[in-house]
PDB file of N, CA and C in Angstrom:
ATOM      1  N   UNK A   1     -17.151  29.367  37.529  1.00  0.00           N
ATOM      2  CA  UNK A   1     -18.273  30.165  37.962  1.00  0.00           C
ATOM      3  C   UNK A   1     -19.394  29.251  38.417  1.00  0.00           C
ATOM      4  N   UNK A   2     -19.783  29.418  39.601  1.00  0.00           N
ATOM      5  CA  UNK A   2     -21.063  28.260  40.242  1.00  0.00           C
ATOM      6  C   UNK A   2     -22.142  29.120  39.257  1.00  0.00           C
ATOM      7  N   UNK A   3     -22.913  27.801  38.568  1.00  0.00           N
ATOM      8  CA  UNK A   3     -24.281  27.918  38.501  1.00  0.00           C
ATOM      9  C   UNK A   3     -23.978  27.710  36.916  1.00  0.00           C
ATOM     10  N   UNK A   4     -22.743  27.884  36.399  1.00  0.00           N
ATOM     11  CA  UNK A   4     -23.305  28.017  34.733  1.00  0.00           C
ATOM     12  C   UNK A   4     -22.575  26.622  34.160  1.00  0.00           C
ATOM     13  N   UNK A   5     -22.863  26.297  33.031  1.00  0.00           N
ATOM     14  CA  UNK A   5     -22.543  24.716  33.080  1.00  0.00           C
ATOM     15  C   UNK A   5     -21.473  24.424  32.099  1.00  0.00           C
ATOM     16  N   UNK A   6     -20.769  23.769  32.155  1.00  0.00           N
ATOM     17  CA  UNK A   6     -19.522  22.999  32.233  1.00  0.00           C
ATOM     18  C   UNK A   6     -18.862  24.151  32.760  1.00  0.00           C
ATOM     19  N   UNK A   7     -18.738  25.044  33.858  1.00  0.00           N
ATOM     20  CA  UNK A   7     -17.183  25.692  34.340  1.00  0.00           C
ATOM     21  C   UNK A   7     -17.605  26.562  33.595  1.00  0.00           C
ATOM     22  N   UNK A   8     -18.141  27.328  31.831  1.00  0.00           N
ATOM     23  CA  UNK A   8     -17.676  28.252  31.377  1.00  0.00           C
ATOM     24  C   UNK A   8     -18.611  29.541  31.745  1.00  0.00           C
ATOM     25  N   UNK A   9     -18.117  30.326  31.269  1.00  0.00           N
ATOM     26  CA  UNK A   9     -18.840  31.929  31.567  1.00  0.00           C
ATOM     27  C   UNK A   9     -19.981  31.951  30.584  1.00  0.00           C
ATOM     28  N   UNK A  10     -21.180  32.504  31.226  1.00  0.00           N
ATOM     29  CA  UNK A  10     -22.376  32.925  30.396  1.00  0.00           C
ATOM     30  C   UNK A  10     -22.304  33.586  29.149  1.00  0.00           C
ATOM     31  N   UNK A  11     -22.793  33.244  27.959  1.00  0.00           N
ATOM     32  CA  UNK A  11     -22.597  33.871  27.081  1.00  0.00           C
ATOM     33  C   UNK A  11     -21.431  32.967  26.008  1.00  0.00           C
ATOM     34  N   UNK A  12     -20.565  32.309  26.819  1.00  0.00           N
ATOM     35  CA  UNK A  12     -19.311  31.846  25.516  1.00  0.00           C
ATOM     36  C   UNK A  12     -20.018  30.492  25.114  1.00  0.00           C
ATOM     37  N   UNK A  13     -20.066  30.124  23.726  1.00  0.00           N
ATOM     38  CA  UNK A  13     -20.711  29.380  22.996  1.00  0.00           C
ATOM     39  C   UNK A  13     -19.671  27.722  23.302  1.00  0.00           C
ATOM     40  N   UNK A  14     -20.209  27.233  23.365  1.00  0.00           N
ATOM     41  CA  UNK A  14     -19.672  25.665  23.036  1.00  0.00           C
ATOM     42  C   UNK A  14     -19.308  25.120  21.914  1.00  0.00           C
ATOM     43  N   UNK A  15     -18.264  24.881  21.583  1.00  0.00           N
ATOM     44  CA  UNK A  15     -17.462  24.897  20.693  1.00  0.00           C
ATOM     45  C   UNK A  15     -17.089  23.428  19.997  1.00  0.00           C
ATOM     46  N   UNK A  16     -17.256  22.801  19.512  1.00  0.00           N
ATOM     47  CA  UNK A  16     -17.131  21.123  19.154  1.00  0.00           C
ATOM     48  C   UNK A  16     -16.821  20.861  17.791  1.00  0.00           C
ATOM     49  N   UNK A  17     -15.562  20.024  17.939  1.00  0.00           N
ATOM     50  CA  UNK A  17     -14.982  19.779  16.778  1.00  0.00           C
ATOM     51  C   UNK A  17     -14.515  18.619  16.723  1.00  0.00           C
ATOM     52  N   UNK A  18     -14.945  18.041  15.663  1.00  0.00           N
ATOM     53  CA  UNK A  18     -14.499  16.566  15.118  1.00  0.00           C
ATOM     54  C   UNK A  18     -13.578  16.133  15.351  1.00  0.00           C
ATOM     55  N   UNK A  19     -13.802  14.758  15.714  1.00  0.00           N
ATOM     56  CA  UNK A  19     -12.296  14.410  16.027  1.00  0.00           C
ATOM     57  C   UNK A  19     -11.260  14.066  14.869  1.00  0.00           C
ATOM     58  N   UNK A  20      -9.940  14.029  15.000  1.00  0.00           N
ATOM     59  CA  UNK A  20      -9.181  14.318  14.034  1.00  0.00           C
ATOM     60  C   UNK A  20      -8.885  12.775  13.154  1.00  0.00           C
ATOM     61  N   UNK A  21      -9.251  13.131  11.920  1.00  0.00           N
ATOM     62  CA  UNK A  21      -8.824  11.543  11.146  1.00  0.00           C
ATOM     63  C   UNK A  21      -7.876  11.382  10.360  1.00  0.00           C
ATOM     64  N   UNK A  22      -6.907  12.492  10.511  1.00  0.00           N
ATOM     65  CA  UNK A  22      -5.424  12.913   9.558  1.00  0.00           C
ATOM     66  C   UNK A  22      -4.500  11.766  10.726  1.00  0.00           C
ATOM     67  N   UNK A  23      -4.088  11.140   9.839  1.00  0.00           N
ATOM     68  CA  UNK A  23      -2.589  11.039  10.122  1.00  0.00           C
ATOM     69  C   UNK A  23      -1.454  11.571  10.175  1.00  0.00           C
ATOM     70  N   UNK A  24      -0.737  11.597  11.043  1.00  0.00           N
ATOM     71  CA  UNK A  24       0.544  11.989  11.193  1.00  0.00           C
ATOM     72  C   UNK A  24       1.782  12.066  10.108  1.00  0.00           C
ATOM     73  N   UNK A  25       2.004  12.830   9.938  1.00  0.00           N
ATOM     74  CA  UNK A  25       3.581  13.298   8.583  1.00  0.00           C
ATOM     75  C   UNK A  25       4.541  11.581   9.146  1.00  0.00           C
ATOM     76  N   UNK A  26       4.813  11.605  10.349  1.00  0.00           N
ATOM     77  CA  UNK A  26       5.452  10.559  10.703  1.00  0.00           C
ATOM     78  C   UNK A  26       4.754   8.811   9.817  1.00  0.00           C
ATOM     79  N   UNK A  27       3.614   8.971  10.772  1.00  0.00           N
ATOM     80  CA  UNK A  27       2.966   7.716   9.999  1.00  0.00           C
ATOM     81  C   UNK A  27       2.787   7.566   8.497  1.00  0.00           C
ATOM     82  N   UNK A  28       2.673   8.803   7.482  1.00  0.00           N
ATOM     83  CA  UNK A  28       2.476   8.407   6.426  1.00  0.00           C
ATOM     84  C   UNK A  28       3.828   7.939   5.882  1.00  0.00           C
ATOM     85  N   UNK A  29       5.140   8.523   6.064  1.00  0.00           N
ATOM     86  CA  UNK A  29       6.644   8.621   5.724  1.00  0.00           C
ATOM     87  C   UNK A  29       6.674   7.278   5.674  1.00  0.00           C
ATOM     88  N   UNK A  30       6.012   6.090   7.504  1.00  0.00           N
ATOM     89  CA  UNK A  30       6.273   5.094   7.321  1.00  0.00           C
ATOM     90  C   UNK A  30       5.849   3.944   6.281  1.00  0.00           C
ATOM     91  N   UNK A  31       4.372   4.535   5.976  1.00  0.00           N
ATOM     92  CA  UNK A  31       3.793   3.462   5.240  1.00  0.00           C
ATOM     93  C   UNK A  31       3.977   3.852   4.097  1.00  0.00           C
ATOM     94  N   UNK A  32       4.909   5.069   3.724  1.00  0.00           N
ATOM     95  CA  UNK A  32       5.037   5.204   1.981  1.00  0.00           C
ATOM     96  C   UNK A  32       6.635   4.279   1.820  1.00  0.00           C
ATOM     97  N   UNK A  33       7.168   4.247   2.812  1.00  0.00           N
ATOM     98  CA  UNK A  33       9.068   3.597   2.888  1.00  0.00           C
ATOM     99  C   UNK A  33       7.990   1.903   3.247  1.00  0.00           C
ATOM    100  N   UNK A  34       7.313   1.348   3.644  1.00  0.00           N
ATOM    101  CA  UNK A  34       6.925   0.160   3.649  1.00  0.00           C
ATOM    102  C   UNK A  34       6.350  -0.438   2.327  1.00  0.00           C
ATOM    103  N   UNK A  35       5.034   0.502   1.944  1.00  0.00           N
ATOM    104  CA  UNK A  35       4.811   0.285   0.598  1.00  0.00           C
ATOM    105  C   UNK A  35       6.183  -0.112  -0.972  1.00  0.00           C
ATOM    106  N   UNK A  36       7.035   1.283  -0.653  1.00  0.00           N
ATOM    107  CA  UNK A  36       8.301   1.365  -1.521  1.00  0.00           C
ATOM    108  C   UNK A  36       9.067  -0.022  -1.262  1.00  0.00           C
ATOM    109  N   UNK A  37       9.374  -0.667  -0.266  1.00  0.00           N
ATOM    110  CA  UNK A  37       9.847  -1.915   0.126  1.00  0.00           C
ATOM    111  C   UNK A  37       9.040  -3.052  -0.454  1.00  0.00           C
ATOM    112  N   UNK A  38       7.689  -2.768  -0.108  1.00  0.00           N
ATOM    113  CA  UNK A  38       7.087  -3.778  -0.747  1.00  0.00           C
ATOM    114  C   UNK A  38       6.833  -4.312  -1.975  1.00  0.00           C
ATOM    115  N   UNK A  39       7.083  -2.732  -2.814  1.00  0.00           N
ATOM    116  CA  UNK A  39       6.906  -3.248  -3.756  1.00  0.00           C
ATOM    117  C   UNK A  39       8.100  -3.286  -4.652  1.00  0.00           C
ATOM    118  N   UNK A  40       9.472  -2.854  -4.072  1.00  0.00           N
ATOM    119  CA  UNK A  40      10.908  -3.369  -4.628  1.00  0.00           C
ATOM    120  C   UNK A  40      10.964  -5.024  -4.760  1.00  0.00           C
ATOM    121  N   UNK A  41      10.487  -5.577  -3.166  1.00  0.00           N
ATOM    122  CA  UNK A  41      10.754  -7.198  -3.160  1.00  0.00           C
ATOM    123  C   UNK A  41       9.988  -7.936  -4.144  1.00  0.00           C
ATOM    124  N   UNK A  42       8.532  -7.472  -4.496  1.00  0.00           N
ATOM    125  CA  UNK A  42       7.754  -8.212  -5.608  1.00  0.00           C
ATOM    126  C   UNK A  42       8.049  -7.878  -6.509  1.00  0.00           C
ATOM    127  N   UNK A  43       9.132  -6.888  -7.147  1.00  0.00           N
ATOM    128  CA  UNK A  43       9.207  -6.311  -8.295  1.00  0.00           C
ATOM    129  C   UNK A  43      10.643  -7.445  -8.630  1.00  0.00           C
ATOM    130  N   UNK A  44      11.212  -7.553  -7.788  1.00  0.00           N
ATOM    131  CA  UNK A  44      13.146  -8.232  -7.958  1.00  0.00           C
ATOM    132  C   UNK A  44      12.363  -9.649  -7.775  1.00  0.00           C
ATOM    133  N   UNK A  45      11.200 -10.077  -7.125  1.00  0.00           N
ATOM    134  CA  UNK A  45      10.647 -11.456  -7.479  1.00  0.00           C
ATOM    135  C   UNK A  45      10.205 -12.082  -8.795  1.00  0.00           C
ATOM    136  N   UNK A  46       9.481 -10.814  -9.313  1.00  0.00           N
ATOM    137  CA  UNK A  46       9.006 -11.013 -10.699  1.00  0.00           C
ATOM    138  C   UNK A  46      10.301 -11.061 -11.652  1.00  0.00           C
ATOM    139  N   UNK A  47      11.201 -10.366 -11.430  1.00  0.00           N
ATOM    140  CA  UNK A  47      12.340 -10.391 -12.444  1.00  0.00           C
ATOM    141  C   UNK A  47      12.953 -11.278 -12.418  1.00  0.00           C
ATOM    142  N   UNK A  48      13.510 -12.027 -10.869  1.00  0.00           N
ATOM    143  CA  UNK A  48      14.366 -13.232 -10.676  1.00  0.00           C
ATOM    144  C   UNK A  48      14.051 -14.419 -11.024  1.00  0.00           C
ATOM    145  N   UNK A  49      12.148 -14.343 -10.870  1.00  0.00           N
ATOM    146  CA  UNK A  49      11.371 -15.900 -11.345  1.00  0.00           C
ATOM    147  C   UNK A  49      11.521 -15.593 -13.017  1.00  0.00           C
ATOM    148  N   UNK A  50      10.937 -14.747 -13.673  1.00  0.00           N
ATOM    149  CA  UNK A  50      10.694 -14.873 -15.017  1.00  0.00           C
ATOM    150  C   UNK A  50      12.541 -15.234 -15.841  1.00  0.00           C
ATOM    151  N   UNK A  51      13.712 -14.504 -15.176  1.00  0.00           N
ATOM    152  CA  UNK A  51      14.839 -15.341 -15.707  1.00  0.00           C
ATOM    153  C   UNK A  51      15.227 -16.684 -15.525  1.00  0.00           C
ATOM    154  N   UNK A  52      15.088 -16.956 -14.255  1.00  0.00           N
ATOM    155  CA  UNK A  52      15.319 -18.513 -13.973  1.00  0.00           C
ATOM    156  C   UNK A  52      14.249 -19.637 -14.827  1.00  0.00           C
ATOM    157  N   UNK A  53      12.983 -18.808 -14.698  1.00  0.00           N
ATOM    158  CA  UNK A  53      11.860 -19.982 -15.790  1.00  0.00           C
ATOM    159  C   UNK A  53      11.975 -19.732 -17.006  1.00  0.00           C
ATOM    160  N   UNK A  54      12.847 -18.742 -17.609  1.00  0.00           N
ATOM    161  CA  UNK A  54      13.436 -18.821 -18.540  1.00  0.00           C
ATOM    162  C   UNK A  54      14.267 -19.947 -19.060  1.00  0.00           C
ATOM    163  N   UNK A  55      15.468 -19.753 -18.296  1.00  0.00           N
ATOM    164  CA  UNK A  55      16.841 -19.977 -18.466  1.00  0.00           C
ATOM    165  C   UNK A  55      16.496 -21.552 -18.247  1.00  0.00           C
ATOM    166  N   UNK A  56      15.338 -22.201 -17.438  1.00  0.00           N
ATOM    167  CA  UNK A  56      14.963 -23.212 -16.980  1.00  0.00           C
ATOM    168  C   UNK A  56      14.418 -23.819 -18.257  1.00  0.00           C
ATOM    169  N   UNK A  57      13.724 -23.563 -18.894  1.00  0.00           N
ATOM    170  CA  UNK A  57      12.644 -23.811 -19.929  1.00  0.00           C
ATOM    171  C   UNK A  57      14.280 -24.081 -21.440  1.00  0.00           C
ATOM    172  N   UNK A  58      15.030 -22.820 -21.597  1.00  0.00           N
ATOM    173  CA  UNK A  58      15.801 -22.835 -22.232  1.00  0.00           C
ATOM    174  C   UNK A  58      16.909 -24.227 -21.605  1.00  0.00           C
ATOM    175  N   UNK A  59      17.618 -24.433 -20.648  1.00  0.00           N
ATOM    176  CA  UNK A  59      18.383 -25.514 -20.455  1.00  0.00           C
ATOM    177  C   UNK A  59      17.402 -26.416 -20.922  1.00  0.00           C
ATOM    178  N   UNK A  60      16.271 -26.858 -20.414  1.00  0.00           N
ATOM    179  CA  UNK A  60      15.315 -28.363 -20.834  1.00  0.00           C
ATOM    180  C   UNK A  60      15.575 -28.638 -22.532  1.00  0.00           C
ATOM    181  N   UNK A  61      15.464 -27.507 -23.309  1.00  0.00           N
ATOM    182  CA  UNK A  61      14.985 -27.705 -24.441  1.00  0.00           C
ATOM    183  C   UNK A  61      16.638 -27.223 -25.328  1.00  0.00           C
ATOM    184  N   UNK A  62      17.734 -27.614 -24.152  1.00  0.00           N
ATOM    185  CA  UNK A  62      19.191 -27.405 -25.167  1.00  0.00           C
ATOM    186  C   UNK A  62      19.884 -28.921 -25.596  1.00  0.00           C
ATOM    187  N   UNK A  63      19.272 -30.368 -25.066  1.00  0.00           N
ATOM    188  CA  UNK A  63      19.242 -31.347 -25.788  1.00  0.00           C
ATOM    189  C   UNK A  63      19.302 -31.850 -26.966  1.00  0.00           C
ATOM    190  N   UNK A  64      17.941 -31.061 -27.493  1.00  0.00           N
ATOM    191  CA  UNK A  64      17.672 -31.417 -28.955  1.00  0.00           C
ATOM    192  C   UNK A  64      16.370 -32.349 -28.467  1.00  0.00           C
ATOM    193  N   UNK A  65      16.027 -33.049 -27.704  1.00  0.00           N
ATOM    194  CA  UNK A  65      14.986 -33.260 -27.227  1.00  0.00           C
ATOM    195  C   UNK A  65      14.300 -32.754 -25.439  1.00  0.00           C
ATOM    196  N   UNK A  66      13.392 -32.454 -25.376  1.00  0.00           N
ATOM    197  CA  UNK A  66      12.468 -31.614 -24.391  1.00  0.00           C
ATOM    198  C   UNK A  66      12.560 -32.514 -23.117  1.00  0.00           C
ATOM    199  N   UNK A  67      13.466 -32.512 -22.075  1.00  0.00           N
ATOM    200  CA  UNK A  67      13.993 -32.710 -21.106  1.00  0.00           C
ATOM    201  C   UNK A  67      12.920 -32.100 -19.497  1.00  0.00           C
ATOM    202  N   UNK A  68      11.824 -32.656 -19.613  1.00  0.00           N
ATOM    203  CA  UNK A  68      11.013 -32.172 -18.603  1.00  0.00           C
ATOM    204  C   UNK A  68      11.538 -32.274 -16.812  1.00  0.00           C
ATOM    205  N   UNK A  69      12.945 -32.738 -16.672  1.00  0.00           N
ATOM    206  CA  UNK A  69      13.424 -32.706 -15.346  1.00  0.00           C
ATOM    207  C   UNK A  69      14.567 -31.505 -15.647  1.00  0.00           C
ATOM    208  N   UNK A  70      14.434 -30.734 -16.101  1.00  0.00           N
ATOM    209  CA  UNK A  70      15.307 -29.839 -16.329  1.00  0.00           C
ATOM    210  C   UNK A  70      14.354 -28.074 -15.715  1.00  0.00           C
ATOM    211  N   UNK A  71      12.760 -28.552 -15.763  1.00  0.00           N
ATOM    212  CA  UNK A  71      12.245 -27.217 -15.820  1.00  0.00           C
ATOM    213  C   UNK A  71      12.098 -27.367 -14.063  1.00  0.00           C
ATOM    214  N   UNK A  72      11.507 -26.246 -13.602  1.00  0.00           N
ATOM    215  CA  UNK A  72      11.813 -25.390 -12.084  1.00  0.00           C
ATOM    216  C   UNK A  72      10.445 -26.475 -11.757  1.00  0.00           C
ATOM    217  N   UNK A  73      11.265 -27.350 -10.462  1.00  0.00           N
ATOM    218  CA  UNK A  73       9.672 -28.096  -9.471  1.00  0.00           C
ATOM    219  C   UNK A  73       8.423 -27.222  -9.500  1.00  0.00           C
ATOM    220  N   UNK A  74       7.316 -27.762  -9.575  1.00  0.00           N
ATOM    221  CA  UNK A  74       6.256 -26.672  -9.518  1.00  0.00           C
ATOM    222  C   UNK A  74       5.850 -25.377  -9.645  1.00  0.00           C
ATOM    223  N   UNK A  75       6.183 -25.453 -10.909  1.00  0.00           N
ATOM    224  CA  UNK A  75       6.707 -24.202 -12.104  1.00  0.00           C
ATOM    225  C   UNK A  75       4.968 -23.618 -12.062  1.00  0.00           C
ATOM    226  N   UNK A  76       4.150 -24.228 -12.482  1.00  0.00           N
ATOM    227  CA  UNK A  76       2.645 -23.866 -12.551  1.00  0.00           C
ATOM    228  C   UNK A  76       2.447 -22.978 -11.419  1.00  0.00           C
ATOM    229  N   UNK A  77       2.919 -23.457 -10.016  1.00  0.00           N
ATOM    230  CA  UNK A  77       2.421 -23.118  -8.627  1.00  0.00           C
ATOM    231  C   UNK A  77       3.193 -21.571  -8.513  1.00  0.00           C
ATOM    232  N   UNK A  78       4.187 -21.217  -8.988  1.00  0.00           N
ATOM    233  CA  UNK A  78       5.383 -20.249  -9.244  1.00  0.00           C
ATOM    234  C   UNK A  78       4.673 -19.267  -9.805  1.00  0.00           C
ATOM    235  N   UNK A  79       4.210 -19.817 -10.909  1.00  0.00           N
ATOM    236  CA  UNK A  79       3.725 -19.012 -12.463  1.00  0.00           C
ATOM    237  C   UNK A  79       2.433 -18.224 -11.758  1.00  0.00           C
ATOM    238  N   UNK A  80       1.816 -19.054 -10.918  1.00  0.00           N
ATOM    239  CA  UNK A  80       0.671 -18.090 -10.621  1.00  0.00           C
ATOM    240  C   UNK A  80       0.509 -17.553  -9.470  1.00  0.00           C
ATOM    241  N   UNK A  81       1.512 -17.268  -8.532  1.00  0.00           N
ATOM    242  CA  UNK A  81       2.222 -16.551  -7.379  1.00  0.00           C
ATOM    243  C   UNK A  81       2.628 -15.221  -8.091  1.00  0.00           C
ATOM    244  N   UNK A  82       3.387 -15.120  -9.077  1.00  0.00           N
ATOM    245  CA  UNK A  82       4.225 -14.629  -9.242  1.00  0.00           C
ATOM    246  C   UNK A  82       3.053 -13.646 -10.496  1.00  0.00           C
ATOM    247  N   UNK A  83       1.925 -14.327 -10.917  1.00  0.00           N
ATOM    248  CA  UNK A  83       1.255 -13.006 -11.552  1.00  0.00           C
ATOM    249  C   UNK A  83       0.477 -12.663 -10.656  1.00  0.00           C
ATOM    250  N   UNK A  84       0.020 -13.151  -9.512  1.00  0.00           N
ATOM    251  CA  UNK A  84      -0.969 -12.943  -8.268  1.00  0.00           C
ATOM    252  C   UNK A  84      -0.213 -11.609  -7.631  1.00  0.00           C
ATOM    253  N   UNK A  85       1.186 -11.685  -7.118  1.00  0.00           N
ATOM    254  CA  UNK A  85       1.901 -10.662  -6.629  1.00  0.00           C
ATOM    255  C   UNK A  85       1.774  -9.469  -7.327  1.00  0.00           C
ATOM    256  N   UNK A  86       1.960  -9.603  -8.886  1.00  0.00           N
ATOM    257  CA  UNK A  86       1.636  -8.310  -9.769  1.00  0.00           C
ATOM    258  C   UNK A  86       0.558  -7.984  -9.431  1.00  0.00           C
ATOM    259  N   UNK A  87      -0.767  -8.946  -9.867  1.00  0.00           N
ATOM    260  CA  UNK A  87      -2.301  -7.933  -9.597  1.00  0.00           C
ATOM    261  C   UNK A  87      -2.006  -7.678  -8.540  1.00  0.00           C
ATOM    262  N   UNK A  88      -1.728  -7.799  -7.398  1.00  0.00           N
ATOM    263  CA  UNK A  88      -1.995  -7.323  -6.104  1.00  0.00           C
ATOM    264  C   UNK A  88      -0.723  -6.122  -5.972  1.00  0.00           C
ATOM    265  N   UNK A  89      -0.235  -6.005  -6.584  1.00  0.00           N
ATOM    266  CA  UNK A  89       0.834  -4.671  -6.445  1.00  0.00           C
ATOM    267  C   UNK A  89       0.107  -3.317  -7.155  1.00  0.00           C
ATOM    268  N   UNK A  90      -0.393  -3.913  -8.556  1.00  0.00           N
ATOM    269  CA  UNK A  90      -1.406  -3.173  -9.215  1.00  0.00           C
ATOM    270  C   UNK A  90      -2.995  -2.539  -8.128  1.00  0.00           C
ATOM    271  N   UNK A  91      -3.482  -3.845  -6.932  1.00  0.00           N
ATOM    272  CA  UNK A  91      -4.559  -3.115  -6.162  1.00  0.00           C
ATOM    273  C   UNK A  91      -4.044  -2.323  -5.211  1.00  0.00           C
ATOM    274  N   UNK A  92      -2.738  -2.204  -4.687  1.00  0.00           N
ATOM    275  CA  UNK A  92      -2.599  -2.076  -3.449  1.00  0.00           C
ATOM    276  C   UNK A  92      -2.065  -0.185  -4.076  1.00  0.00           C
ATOM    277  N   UNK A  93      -1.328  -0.067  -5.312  1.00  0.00           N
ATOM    278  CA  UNK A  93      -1.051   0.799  -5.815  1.00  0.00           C
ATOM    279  C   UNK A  93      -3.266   1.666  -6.531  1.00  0.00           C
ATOM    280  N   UNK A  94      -3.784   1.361  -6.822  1.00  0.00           N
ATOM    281  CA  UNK A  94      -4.667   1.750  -6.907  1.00  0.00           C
ATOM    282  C   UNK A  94      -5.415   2.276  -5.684  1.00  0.00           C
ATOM    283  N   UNK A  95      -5.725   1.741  -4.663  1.00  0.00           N
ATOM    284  CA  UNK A  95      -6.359   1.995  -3.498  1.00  0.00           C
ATOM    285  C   UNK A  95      -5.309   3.003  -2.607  1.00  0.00           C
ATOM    286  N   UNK A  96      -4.009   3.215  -2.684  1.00  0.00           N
ATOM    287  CA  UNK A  96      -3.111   3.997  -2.174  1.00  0.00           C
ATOM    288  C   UNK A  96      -3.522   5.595  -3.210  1.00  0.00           C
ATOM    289  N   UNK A  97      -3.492   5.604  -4.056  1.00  0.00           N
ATOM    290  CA  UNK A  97      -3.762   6.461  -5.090  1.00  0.00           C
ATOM    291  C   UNK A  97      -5.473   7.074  -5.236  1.00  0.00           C
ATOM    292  N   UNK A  98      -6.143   6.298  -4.861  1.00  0.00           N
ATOM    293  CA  UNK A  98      -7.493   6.960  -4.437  1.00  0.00           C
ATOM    294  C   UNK A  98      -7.688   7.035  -2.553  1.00  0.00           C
ATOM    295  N   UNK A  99      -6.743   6.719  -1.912  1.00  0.00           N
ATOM    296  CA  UNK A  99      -6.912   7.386  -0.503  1.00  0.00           C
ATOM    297  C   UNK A  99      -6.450   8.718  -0.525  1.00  0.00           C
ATOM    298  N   UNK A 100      -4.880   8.760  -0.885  1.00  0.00           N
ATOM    299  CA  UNK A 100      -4.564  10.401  -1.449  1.00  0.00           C
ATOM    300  C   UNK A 100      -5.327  10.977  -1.974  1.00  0.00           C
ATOM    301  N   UNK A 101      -6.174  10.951  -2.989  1.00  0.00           N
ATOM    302  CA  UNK A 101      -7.231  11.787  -4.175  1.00  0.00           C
ATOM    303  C   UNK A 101      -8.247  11.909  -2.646  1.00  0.00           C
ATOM    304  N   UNK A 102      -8.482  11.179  -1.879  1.00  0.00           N
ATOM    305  CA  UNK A 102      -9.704  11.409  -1.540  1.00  0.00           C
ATOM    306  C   UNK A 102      -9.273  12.596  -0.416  1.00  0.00           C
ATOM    307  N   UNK A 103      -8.066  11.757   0.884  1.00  0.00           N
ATOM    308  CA  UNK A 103      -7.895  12.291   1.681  1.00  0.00           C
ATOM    309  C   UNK A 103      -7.435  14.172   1.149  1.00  0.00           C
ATOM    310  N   UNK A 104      -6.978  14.422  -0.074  1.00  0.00           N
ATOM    311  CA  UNK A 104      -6.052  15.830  -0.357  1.00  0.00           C
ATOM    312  C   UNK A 104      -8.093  16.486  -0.489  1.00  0.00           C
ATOM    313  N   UNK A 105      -8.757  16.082  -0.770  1.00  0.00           N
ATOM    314  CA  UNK A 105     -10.016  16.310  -1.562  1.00  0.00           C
ATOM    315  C   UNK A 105     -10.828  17.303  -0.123  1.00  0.00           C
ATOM    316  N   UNK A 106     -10.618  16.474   1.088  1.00  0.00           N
ATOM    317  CA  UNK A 106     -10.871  16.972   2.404  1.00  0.00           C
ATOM    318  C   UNK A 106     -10.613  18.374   2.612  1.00  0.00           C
ATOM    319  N   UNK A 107     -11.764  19.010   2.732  1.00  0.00           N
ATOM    320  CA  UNK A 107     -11.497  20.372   3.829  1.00  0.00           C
ATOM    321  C   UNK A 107     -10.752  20.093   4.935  1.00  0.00           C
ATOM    322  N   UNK A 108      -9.332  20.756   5.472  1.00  0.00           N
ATOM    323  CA  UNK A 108      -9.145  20.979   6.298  1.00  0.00           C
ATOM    324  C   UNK A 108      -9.837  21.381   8.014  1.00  0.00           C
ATOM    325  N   UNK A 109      -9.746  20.794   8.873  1.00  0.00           N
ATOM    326  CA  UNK A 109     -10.434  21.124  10.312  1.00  0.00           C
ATOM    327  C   UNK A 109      -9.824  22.499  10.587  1.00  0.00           C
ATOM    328  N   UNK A 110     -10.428  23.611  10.878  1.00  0.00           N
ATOM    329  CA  UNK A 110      -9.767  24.610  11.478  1.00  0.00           C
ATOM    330  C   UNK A 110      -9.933  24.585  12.697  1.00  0.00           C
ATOM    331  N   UNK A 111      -8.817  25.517  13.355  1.00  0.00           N
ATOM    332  CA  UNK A 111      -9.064  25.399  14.785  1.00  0.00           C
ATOM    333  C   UNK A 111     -10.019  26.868  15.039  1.00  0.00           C
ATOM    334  N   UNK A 112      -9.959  26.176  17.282  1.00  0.00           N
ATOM    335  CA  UNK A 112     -10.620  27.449  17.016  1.00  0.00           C
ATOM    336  C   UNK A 112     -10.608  28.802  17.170  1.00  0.00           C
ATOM    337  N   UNK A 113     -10.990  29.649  16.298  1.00  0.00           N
ATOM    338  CA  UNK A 113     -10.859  30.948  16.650  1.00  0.00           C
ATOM    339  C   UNK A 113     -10.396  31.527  14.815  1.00  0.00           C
ATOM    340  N   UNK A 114     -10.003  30.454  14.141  1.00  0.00           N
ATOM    341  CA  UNK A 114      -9.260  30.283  13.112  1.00  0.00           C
ATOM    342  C   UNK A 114     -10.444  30.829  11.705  1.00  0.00           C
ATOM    343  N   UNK A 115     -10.421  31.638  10.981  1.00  0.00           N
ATOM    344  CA  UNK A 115     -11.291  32.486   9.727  1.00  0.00           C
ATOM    345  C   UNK A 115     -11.447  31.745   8.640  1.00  0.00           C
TER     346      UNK A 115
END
């Protein structure tokens, strides 16, 4: 219609709605199967290091005297990788767990025309 502004008819209201900050069913599927991966491999890390620095610590000390070329090369450097991976499985699981709480917490966008 010439004269009325943007194109619409006199009288119909302008209508504006936020743009959308939901993610996709697709995208979340991926980053919950990435997360689940991620945290299988640090989980079979923590289990595989703590038997071997076991079993490591135990061969050194099956002598009868304490055999320090027997324990895992840079066992210290290991030891604190390997609790670093935990806290950080512990933040990454916390901050995943308050995006859900927050994002479910959200009013829904209705569309329009929608009650």
């Amino acid at each position: 219609m010439p004269g009325s502004p943007g194109g619409r008819p006199y009288g119909v209201p302008v209508t504006r709605t936020a743009p959308s900050t939901r993610t996709s069913r697709a995208t979340v599927i991926a980053i919950a199967v990435l997360a689940g991966l991620f945290h299988a491999a640090f989980a079979a890390f923590l289990l595989l290091y703590s038997a071997v620095d076991s079993w490591a610590v135990d061969r050194s000390e099956a002598t009868g005297a304490f055999d320090p070329s027997q324990l895992l090369p840079h066992g210290e450097v290991l030891w604190v990788v390997a609790r670093c991976a935990a806290v950080l499985l512990v933040v990454l699981d916390v901050v995943v767990i308050a995006t859900v709480v927050r994002e479910r917490g959200r009013p829904r966008a209705r569309a329009v025309g929608e009650r």
